[in-house]
C-alpha atoms as a PDB file:
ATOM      1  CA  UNK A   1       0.000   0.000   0.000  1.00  0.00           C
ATOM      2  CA  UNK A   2       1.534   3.412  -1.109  1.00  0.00           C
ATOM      3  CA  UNK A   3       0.070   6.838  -1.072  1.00  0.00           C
ATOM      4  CA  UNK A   4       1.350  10.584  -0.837  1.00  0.00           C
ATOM      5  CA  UNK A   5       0.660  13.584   1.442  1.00  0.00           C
ATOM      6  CA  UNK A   6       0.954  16.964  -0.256  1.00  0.00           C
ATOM      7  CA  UNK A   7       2.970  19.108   1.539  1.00  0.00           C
ATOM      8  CA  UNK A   8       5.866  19.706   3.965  1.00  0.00           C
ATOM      9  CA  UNK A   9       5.146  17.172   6.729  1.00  0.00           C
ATOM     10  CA  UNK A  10       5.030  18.373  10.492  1.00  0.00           C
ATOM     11  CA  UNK A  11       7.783  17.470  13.197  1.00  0.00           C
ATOM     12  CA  UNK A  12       6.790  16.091  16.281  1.00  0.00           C
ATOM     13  CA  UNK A  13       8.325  19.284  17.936  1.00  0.00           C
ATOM     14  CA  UNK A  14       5.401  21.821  15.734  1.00  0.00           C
ATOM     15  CA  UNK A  15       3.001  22.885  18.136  1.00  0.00           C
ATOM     16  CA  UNK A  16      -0.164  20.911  19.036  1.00  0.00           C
ATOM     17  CA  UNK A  17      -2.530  22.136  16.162  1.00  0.00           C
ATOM     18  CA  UNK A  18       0.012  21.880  13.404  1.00  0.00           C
ATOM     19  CA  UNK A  19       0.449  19.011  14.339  1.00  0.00           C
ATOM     20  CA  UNK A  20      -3.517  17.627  14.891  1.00  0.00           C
ATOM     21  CA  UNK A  21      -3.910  19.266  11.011  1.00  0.00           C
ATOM     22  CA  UNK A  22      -0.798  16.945   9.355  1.00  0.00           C
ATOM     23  CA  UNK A  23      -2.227  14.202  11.154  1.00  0.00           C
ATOM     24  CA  UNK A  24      -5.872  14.446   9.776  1.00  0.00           C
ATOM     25  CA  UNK A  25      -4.089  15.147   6.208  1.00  0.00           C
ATOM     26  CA  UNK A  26      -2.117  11.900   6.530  1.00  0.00           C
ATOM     27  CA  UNK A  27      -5.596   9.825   8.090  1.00  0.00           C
ATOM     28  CA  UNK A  28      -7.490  11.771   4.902  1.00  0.00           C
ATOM     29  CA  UNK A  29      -4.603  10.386   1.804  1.00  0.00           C
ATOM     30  CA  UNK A  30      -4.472   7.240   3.469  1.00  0.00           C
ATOM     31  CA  UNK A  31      -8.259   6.393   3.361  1.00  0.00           C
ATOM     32  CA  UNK A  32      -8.303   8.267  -0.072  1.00  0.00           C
ATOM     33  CA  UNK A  33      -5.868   5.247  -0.793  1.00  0.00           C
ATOM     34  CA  UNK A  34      -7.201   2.969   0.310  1.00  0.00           C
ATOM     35  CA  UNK A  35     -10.538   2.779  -1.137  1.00  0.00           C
ATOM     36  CA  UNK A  36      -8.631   3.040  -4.855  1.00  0.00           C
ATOM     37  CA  UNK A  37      -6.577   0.156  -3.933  1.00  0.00           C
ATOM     38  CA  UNK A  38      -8.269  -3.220  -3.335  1.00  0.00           C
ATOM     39  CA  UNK A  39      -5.345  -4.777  -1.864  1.00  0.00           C
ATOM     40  CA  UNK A  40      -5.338  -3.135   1.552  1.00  0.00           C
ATOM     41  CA  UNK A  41      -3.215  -4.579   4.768  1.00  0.00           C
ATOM     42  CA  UNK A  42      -4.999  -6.831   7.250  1.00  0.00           C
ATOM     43  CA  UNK A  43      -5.372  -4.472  10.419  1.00  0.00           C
ATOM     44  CA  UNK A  44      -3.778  -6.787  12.946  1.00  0.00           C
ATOM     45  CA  UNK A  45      -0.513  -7.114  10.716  1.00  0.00           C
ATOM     46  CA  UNK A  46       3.331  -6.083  11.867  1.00  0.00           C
ATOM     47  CA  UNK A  47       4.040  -3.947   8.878  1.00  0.00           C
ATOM     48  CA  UNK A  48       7.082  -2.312   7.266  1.00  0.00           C
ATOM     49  CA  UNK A  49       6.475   1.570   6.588  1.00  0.00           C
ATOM     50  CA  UNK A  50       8.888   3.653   4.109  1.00  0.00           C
ATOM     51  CA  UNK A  51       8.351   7.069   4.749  1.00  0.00           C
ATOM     52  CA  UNK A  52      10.339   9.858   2.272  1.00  0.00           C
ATOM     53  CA  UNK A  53       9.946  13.521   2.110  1.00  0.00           C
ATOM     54  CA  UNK A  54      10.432  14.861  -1.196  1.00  0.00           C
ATOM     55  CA  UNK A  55      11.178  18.702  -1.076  1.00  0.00           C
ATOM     56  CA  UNK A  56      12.789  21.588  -3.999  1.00  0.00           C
ATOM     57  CA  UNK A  57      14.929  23.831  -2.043  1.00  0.00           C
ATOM     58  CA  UNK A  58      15.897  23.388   1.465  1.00  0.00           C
ATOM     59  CA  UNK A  59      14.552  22.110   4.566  1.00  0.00           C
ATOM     60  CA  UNK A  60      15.168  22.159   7.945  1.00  0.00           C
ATOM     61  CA  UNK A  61      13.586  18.870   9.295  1.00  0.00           C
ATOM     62  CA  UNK A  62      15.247  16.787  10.899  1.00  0.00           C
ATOM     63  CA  UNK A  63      14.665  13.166   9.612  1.00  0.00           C
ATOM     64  CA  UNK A  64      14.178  11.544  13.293  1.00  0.00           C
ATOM     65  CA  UNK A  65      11.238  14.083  13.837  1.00  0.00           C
ATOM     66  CA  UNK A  66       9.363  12.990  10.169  1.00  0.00           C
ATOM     67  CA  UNK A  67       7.777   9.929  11.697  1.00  0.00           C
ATOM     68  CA  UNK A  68       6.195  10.098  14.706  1.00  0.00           C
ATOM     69  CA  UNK A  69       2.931  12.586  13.694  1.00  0.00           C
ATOM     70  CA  UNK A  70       2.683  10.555  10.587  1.00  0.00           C
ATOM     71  CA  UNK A  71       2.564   7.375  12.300  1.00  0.00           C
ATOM     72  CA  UNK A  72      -0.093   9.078  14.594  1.00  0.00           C
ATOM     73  CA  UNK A  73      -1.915   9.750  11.780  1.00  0.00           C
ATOM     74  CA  UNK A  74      -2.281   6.420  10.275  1.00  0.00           C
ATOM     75  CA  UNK A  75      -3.686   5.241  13.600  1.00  0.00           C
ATOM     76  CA  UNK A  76      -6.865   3.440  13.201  1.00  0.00           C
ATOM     77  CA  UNK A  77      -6.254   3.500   8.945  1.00  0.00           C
ATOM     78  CA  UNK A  78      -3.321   1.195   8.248  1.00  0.00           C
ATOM     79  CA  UNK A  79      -3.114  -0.131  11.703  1.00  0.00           C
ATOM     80  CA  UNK A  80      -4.926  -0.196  15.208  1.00  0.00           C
ATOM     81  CA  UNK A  81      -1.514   0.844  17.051  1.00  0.00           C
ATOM     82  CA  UNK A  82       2.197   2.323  15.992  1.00  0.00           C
ATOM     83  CA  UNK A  83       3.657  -0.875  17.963  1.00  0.00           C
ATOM     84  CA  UNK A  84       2.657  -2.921  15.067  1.00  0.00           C
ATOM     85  CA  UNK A  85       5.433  -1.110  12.578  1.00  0.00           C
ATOM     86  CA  UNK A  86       8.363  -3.305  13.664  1.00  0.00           C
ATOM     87  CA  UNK A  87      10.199  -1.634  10.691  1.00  0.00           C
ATOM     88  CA  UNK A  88      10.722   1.880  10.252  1.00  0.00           C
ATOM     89  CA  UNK A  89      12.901   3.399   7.319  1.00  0.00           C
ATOM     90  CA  UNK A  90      12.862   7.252   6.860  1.00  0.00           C
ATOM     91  CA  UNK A  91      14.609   9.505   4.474  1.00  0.00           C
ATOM     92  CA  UNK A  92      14.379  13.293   2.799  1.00  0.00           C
ATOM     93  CA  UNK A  93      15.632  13.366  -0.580  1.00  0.00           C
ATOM     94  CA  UNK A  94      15.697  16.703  -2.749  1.00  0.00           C
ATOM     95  CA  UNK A  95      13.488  16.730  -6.006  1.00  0.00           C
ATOM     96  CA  UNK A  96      13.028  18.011  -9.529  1.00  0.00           C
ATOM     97  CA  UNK A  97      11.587  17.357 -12.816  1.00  0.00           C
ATOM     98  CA  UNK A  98      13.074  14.570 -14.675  1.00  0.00           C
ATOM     99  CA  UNK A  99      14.730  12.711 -11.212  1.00  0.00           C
ATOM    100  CA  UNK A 100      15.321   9.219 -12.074  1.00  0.00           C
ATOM    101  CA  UNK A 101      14.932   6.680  -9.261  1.00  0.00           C
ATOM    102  CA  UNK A 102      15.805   3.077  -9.527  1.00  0.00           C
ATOM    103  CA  UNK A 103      13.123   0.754  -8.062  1.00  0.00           C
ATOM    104  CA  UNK A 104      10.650   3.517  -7.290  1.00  0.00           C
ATOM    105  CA  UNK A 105       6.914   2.425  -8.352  1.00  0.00           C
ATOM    106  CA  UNK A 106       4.847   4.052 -11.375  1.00  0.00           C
ATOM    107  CA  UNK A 107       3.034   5.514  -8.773  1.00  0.00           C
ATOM    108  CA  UNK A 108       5.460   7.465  -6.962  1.00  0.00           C
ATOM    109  CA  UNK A 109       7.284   8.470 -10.343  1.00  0.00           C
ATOM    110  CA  UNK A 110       4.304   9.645 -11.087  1.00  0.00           C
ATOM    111  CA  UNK A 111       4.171  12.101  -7.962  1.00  0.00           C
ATOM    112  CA  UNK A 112       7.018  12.691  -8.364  1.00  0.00           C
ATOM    113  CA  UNK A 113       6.000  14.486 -12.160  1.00  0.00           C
ATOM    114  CA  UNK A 114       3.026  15.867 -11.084  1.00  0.00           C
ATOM    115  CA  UNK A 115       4.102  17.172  -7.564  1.00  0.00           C
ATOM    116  CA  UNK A 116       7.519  18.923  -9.253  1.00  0.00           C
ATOM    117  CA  UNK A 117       4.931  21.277 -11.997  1.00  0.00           C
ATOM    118  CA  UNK A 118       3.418  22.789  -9.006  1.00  0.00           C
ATOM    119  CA  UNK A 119       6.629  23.318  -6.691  1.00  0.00           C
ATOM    120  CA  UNK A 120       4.954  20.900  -4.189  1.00  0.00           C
ATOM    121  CA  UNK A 121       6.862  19.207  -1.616  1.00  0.00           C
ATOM    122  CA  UNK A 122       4.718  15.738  -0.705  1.00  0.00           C
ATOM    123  CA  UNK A 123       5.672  12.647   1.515  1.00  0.00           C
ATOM    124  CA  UNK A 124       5.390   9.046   0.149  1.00  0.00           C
ATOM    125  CA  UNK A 125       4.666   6.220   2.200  1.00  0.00           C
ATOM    126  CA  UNK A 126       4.749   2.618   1.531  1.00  0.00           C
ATOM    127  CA  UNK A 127       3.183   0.063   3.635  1.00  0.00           C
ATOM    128  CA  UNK A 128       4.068  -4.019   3.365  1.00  0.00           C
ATOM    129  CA  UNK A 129       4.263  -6.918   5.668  1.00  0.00           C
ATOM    130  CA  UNK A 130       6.505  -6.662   8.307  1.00  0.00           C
ATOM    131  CA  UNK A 131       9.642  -8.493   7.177  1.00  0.00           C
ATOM    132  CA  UNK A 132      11.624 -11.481   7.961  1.00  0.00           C
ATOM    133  CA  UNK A 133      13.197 -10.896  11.743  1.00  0.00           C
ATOM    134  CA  UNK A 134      15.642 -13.731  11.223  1.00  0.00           C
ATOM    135  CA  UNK A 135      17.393 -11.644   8.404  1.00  0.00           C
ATOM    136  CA  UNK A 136      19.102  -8.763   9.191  1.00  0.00           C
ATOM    137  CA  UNK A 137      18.318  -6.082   6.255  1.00  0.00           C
END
């Protein structure tokens, strides 16, 4: 399960209504999602999120405080409770028109296109099965 969130995400350090308003964004693209693609997660499922902030220019966030209100927000959507994501990878990459990325869906290239027209920055997030625990990645 993948989806994207328009816009420059919120740390866990914003203040309280900041905050509350990127989590109900997040809970609103990840239902949006989800009822476009049939093959949603079972609810009760360890899972493996990818989360990547795409931005033009500069940011200041720091990637350790990208998670935690998105997570939040995908309470009760992907998953009853955080504890169930037993893997957790988070990056911020820079973007422009015409960035090549090996192994990146058709759907996120296609973000990608249409979020770099309008100047956008958006986050991605991918969803799977929690992964092997007797492999270390």
């Amino acid at each position: 399960m993948e989806f994207i969130v328009a816009g420059a995400p919120r740390s866990a350090n914003a203040n309280a209504r900041s905050r509350r308003r990127w989590r109900e964004r997040v809970s609103r693209a990840a239902r949006e999602r989800l009822q476009e693609d049939a093959a949603s997660l079972p609810a009760d499922q360890d899972l493996a999120v990818l989360i990547i902030y795409f931005y033009q220019g500069e940011t200041t966030l720091d990637v350790d405080n990208i998670a935690k209100s998105l997570l939040d927000g995908l309470k009760g959507v992907l998953f009853r409770d955080d504890r169930q994501v037993s893997e957790l990878r988070v990056r911020k990459s820079r973007f422009s028109a015409g960035l090549s990325l090996t192994g990146a869906s058709l759907y996120l290239l296609d973000a990608i296109e249409r979020m770099s027209q309008t100047s956008s920055d958006f986050v991605y997030v991918r969803a799977d099965p929690a992964p092997d625990h007797s492999r270390i990645p």
